[in-house]
N, C-alpha and C. Protein backbone atom coordinates (compact mmCIF):
# COMPACT_ATOMS: atom_id res chain seq x y z
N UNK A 1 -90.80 194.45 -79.32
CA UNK A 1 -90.92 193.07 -79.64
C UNK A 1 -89.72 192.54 -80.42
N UNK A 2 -89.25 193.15 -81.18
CA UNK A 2 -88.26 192.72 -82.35
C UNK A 2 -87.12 192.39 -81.28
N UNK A 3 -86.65 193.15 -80.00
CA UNK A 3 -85.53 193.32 -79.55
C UNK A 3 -85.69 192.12 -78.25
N UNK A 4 -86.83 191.52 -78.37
CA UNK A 4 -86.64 190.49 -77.29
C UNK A 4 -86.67 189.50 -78.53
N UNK A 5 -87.16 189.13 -79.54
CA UNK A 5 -86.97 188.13 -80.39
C UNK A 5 -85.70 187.85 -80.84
N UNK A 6 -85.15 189.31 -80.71
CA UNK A 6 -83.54 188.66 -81.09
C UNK A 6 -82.72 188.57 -79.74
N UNK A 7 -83.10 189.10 -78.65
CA UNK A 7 -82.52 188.26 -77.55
C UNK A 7 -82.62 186.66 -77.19
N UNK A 8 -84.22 186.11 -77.75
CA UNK A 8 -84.15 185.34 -77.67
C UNK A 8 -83.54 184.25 -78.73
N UNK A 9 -82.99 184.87 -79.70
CA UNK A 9 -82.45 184.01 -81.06
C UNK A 9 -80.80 184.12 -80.50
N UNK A 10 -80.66 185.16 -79.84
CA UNK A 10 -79.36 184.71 -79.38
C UNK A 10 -78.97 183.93 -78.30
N UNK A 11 -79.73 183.56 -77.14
CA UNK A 11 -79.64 182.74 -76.22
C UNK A 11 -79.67 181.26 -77.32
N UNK A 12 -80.54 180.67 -78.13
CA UNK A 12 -80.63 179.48 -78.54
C UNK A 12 -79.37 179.39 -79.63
N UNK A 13 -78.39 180.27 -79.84
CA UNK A 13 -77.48 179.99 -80.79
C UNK A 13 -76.28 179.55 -79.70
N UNK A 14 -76.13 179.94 -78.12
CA UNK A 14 -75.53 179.40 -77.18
C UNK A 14 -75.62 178.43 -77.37
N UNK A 15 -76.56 177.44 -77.28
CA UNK A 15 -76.83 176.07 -76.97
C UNK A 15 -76.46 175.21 -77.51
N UNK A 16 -76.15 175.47 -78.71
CA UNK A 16 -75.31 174.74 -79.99
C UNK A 16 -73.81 175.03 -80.18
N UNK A 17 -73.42 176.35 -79.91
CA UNK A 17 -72.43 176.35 -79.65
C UNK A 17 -71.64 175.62 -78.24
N UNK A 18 -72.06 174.99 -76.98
CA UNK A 18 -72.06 174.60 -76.34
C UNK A 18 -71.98 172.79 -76.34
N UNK A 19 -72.96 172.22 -76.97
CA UNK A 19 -72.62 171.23 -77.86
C UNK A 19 -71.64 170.94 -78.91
N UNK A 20 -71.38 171.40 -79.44
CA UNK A 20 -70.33 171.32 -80.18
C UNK A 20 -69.11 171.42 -79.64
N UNK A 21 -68.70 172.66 -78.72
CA UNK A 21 -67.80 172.29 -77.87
C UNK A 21 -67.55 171.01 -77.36
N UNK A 22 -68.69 170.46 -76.59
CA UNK A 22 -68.70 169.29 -76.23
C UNK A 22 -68.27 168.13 -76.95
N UNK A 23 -69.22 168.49 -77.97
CA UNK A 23 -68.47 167.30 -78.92
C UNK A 23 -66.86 167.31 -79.65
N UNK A 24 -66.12 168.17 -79.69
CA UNK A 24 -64.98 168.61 -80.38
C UNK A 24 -64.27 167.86 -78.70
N UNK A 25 -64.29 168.29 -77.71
CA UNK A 25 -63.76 167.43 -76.48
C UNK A 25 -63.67 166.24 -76.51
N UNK A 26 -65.00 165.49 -76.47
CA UNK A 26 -65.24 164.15 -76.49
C UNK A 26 -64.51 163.76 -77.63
N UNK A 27 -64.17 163.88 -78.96
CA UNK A 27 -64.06 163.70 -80.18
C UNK A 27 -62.16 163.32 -79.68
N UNK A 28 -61.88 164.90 -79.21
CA UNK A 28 -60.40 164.60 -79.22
C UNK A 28 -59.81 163.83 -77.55
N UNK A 29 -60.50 163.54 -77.10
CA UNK A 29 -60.09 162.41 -75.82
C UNK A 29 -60.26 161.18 -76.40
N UNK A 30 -61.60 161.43 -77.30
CA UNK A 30 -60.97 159.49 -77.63
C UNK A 30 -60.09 159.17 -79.13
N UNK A 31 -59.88 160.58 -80.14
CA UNK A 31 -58.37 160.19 -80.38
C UNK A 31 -57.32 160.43 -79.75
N UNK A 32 -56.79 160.74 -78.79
CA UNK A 32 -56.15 160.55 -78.24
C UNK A 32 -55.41 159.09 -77.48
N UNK A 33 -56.68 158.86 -76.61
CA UNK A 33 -56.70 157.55 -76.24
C UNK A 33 -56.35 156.64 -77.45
N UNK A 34 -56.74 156.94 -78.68
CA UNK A 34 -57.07 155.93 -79.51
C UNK A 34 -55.05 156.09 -80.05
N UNK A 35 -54.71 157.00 -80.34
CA UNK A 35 -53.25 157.50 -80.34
C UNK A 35 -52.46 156.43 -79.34
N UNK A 36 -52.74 156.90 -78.15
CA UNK A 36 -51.72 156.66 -77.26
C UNK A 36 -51.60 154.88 -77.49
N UNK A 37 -52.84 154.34 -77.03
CA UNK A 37 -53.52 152.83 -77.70
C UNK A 37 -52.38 152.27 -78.84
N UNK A 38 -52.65 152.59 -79.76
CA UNK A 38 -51.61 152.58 -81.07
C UNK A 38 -50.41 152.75 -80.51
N UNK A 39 -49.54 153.80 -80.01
CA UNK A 39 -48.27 153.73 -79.50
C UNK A 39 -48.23 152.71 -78.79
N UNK A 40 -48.48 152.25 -78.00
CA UNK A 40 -48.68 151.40 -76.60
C UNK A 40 -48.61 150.17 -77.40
N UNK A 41 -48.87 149.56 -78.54
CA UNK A 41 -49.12 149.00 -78.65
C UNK A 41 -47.83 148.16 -79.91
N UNK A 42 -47.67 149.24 -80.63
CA UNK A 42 -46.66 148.88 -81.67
C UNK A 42 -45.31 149.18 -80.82
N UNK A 43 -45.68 149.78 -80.07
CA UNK A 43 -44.09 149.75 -79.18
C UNK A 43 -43.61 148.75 -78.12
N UNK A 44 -44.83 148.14 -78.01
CA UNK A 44 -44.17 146.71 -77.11
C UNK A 44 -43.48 145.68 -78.04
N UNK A 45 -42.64 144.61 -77.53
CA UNK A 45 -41.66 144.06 -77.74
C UNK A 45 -41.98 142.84 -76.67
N UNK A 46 -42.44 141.65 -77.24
CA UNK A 46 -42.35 140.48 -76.26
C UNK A 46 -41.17 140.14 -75.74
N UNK A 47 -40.42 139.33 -74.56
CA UNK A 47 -40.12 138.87 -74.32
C UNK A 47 -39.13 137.11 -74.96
N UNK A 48 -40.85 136.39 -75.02
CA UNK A 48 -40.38 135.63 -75.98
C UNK A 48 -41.01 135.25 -77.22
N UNK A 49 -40.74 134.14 -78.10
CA UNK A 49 -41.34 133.48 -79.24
C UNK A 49 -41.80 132.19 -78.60
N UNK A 50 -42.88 131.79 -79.27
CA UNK A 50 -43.02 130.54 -79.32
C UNK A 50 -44.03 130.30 -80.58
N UNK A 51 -43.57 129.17 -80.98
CA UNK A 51 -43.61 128.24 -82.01
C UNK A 51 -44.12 126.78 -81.65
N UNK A 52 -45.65 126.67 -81.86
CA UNK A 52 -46.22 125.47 -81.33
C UNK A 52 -45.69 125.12 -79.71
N UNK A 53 -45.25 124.26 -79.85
CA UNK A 53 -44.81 124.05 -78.02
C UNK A 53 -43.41 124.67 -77.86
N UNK A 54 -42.36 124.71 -78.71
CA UNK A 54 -41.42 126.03 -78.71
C UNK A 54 -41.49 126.81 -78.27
N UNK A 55 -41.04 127.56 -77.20
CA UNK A 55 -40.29 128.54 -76.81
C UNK A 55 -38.87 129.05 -76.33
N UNK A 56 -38.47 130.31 -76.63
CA UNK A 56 -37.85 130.89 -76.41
C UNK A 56 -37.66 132.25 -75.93
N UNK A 57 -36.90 132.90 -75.21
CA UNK A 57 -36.36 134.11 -75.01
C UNK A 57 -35.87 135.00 -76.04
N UNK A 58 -36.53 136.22 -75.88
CA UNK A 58 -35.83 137.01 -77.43
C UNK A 58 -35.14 138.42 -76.12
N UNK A 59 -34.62 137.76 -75.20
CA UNK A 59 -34.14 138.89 -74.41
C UNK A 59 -32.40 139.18 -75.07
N UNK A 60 -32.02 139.93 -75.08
CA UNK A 60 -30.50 140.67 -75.34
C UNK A 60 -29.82 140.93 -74.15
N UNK A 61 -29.57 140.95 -73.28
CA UNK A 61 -29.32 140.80 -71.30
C UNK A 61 -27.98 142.18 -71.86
N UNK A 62 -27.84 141.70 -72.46
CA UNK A 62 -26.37 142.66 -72.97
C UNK A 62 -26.35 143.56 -74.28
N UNK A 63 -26.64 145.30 -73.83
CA UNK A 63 -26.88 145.53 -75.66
C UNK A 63 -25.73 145.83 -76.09
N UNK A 64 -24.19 145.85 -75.58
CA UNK A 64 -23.46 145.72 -76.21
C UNK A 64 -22.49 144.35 -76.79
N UNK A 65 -22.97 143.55 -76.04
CA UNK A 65 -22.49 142.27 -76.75
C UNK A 65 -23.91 140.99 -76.23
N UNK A 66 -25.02 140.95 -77.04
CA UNK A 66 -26.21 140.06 -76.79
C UNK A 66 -26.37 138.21 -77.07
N UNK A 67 -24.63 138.27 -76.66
CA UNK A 67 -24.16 137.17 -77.37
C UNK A 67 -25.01 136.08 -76.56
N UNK A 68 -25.21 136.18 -75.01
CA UNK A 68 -25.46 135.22 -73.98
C UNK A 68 -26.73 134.81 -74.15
N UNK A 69 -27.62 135.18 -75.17
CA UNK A 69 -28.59 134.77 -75.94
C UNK A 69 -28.96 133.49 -76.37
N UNK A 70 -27.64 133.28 -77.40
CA UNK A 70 -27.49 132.00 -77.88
C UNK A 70 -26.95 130.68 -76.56
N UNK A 71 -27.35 131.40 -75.34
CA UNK A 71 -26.25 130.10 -74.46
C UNK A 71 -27.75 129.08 -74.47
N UNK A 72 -28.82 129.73 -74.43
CA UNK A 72 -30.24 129.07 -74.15
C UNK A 72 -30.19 127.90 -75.26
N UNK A 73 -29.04 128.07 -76.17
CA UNK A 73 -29.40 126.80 -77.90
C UNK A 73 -28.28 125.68 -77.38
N UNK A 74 -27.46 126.53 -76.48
CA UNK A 74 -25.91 125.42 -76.23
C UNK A 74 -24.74 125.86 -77.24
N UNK A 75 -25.12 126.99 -77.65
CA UNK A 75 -23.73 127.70 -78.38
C UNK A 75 -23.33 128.73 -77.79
N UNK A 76 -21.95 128.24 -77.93
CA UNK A 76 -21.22 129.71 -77.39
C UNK A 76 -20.59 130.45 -78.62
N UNK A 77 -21.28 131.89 -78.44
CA UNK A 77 -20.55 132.98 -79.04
C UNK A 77 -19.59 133.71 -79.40
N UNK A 78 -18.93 134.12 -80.17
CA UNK A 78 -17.87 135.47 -80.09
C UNK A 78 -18.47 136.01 -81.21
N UNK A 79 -18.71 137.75 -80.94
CA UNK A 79 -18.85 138.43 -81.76
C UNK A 79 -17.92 138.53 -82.43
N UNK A 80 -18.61 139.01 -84.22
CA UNK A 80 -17.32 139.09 -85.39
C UNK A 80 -17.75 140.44 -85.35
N UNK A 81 -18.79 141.04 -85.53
CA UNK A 81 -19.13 142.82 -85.81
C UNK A 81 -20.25 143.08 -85.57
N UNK A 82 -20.44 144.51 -85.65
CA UNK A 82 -21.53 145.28 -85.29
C UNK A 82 -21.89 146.87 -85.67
N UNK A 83 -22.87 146.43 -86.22
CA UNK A 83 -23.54 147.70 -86.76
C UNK A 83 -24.76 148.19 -86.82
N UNK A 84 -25.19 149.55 -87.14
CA UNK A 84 -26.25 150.23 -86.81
C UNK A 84 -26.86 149.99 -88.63
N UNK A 85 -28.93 149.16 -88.84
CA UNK A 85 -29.06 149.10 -89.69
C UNK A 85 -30.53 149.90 -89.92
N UNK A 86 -31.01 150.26 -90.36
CA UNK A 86 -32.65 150.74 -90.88
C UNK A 86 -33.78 149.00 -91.28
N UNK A 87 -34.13 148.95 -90.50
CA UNK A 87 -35.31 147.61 -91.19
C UNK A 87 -35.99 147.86 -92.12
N UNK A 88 -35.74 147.26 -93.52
CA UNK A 88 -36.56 147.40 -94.48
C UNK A 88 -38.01 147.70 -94.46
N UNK A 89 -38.59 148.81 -95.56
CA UNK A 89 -39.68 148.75 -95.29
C UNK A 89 -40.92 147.75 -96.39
N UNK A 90 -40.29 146.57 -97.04
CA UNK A 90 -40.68 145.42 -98.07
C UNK A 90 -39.83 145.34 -99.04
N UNK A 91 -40.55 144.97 -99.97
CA UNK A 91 -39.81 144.35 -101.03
C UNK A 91 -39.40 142.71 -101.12
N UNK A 92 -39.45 142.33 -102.00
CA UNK A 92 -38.98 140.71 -102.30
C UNK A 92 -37.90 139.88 -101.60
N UNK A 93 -37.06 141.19 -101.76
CA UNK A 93 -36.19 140.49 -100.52
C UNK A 93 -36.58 140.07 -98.64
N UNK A 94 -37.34 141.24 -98.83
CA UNK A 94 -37.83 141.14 -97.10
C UNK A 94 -38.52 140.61 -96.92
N UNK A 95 -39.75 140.15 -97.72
CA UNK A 95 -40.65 138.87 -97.74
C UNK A 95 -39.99 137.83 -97.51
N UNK A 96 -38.89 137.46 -98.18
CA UNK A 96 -38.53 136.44 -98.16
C UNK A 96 -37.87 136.17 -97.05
N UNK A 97 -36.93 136.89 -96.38
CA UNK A 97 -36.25 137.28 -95.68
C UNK A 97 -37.40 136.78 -94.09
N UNK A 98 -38.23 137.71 -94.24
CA UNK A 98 -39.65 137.91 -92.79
C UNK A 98 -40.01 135.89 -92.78
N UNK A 99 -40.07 135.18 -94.07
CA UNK A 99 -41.14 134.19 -93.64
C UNK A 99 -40.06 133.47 -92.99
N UNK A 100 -38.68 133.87 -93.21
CA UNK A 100 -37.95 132.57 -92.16
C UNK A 100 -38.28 133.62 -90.76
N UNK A 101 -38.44 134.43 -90.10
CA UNK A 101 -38.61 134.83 -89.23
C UNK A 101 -39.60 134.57 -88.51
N UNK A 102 -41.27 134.62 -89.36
CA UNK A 102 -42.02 134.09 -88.94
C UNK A 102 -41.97 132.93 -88.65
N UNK A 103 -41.78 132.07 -89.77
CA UNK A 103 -41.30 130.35 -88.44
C UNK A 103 -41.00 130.16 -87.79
N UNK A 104 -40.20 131.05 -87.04
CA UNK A 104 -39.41 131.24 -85.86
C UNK A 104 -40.01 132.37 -85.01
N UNK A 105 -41.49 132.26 -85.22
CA UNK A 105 -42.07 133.28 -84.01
C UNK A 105 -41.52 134.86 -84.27
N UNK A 106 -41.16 135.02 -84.87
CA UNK A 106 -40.83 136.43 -85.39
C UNK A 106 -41.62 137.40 -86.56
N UNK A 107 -41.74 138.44 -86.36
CA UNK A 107 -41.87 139.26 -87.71
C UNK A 107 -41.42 140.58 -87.66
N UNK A 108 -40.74 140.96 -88.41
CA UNK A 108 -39.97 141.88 -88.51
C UNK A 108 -40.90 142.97 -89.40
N UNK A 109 -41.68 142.85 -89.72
CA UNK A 109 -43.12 143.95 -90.33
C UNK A 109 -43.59 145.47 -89.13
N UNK A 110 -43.44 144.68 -87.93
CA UNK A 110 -43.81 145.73 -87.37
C UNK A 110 -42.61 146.62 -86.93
N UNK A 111 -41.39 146.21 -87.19
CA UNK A 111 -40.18 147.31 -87.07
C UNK A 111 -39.49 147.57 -87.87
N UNK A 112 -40.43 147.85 -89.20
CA UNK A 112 -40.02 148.13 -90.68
C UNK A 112 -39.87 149.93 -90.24
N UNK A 113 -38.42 150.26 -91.09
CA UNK A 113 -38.06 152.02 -90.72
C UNK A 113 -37.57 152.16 -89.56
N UNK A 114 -37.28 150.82 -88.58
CA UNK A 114 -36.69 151.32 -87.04
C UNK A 114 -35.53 150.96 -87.54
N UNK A 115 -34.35 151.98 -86.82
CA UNK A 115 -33.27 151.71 -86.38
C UNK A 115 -33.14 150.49 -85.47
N UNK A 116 -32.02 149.39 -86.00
CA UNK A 116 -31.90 148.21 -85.27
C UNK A 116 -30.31 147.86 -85.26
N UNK A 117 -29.89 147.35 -84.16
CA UNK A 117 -27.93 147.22 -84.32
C UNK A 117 -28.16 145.51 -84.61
N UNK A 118 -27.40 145.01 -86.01
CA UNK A 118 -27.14 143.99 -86.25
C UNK A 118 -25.61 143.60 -85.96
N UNK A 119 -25.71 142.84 -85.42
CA UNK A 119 -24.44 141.68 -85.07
C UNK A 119 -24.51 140.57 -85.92
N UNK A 120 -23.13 140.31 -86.00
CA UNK A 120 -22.72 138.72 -86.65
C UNK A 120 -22.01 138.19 -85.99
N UNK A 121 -22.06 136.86 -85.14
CA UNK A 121 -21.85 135.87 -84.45
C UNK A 121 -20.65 134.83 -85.15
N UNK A 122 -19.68 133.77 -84.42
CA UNK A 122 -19.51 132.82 -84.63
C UNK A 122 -19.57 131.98 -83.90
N UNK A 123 -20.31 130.96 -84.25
CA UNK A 123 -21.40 130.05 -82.65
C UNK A 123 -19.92 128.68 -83.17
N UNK A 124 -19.93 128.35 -81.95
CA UNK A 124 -19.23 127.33 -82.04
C UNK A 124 -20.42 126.31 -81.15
N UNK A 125 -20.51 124.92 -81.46
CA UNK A 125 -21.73 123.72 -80.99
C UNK A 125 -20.92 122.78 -79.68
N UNK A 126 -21.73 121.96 -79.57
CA UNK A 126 -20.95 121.04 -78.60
C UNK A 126 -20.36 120.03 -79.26
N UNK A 127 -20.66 119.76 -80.39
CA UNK A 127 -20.21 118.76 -81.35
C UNK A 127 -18.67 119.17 -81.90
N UNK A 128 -18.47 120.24 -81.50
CA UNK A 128 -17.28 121.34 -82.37
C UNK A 128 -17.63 121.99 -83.54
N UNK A 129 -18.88 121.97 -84.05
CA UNK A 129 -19.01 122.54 -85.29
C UNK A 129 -19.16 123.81 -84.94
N UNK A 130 -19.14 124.40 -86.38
CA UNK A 130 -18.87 126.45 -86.71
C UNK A 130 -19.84 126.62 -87.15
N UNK A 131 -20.79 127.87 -86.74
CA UNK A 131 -22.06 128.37 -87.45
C UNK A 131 -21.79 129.64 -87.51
N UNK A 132 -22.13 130.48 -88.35
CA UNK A 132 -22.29 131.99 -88.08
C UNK A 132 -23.87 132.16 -87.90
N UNK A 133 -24.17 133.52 -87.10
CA UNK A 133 -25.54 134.14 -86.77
C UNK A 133 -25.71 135.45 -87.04
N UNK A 134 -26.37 136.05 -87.74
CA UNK A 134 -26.53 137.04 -87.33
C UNK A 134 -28.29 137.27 -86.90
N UNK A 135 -28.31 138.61 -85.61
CA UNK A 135 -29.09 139.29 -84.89
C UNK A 135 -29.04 140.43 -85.49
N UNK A 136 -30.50 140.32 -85.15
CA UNK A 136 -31.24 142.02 -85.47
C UNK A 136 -31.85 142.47 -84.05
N UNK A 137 -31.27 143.33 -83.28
CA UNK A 137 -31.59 143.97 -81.80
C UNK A 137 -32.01 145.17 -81.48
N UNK A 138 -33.47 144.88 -81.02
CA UNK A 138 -34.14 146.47 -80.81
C UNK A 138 -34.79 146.59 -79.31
N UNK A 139 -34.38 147.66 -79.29
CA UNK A 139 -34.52 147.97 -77.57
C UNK A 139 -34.32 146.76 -77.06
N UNK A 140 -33.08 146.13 -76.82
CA UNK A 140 -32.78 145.02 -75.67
C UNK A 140 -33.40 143.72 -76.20
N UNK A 141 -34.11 143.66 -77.16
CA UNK A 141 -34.68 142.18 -77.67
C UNK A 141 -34.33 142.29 -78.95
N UNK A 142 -34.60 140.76 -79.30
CA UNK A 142 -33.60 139.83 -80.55
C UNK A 142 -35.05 140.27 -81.25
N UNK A 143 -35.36 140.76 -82.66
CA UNK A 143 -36.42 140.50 -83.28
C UNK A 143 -36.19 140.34 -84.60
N UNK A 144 -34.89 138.99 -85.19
CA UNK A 144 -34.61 138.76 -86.66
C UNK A 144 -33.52 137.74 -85.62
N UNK A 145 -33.18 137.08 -86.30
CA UNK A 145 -32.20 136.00 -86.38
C UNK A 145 -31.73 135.11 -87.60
N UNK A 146 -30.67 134.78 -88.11
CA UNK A 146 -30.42 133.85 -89.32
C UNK A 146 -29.46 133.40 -88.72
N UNK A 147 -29.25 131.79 -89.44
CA UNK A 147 -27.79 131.33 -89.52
C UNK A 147 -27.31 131.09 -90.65
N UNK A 148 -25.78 130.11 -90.90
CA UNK A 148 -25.45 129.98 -91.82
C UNK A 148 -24.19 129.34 -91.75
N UNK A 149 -24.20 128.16 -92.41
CA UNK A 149 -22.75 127.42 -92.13
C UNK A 149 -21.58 128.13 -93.28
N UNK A 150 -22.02 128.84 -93.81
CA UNK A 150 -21.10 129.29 -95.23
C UNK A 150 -20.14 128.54 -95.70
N UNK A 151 -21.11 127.28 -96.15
CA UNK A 151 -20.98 126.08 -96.74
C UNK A 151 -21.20 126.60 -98.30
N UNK A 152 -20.86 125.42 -98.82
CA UNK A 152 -21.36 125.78 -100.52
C UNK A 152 -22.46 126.18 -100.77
N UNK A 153 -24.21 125.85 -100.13
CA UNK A 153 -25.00 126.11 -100.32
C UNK A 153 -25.23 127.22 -100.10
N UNK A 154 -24.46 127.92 -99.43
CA UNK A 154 -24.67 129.41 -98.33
C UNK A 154 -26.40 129.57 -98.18
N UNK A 155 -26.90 128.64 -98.10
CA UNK A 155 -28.29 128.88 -97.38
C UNK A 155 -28.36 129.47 -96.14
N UNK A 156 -29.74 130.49 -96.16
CA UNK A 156 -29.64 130.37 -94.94
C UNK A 156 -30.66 129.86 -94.50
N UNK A 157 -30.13 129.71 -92.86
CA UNK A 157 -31.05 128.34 -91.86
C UNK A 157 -31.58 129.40 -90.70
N UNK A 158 -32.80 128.44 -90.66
CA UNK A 158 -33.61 128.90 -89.47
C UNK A 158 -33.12 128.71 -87.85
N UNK A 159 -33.25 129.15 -87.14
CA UNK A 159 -33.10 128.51 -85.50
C UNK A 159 -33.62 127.25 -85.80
N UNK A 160 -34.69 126.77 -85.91
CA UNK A 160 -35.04 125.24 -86.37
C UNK A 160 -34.84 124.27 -87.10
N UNK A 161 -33.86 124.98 -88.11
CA UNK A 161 -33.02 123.77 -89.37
C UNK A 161 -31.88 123.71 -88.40
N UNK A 162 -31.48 124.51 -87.71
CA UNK A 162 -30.06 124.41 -86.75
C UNK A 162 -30.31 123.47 -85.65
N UNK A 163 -31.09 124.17 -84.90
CA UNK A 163 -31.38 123.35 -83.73
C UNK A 163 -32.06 121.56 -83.57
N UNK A 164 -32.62 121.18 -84.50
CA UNK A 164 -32.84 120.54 -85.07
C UNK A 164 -31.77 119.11 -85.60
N UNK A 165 -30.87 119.91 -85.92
CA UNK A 165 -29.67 118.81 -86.69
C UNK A 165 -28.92 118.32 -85.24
C-alpha cells in the first residue's frame, strides 16, 4: 500500500510542475512582446510635425549635408559645421531648451542619451536677410531645431518667431 501511495503522490507533483512550466512560457512571450512593443515604439521617428494646422517635414533627404530641409521655409542653406553630440538627459537647461521644441511639434525627451550629429546652418531669406540654424539629426530626421539672428539679443527663435516675421 505505502508504495502505490507514493506512486500516486508522485504522478500529482507532475501536474504542477507542468503548469508552471506553462506559466513561466506564457509569462515570458508576453514580456517579450511587451519588450519588443517598447522598442518598436521609442524607436520610431515621425516623418513630420505639426502644430495646430502647421505642418512640416522633419525628413534630412541628406545625412551628410540635411541642408535641403530648410528649402520647405524658402531658405537657402550653407553649412558652417558639424558634429557628433549626446542629447541631454535634463536639467534646466534642457527644459528650457525642449519647450521651444515642443512648440514646434518636437520633443527631444524621447532621444535623451542618443547619439545625434548637430549642424549649424547659415540660412540666407528672400528678403536677403542672415539667420543661423542649428539641427539636431537622428537617423535621417530633424528632431531639435533653433535659430538665431546673433543680434544683440542673441535670443533664440523658434521656426515660428522666424517664419512668422
Amino acid at each position: 500500500m505505502k508504495l502505490i501511495s507514493c506512486f500516486k503522490l508522485g504522478k500529482n507533483e507532475e501536474k504542477p510542475k507542468r503548469k508552471i512550466r506553462l506559466v513561466l512560457v506564457i509569462c515570458g512571450l508576453f514580456a517579450s512582446v511587451a519588450v519588443i512593443f517598447t522598442v518598436l515604439l521609442y524607436s520610431y521617428i515621425p516623418d513630420t510635425a505639426k502644430v495646430g494646422d502647421f505642418s512640416y517635414s522633419l525628413c534630412a533627404s541628406d545625412e551628410e549635408d540635411p541642408g535641403d530641409f530648410f528649402m520647405q521655409f524658402g531658405f537657402d542653406a550653407r553649412k558652417i559645421s558639424q558634429r557628433q553630440i549626446t542629447v541631454p538627459e535634463g536639467g534646466e537647461n534642457f527644459e528650457k531648451y525642449n519647450e521651444i521644441q515642443v512648440s514646434e511639434g518636437l520633443d527631444l525627451r524621447s532621444f535623451s542619451g542618443l547619439e545625434a550629429t548637430e549642424y549649424t546652418y547659415k540660412l540666407s531669406t528672400a528678403k536677403g536677410n542672415y539667420l543661423y540654424s542649428v539641427l539636431l539629426v537622428y537617423r535621417g530626421r530633424v528632431i531639435a531645431l533653433h535659430f538665431s539672428d546673433f543680434g544683440e539679443s542673441g535670443e533664440i527663435l523658434s521656426l515660428f518667431d522666424v517664419i512668422s516675421k
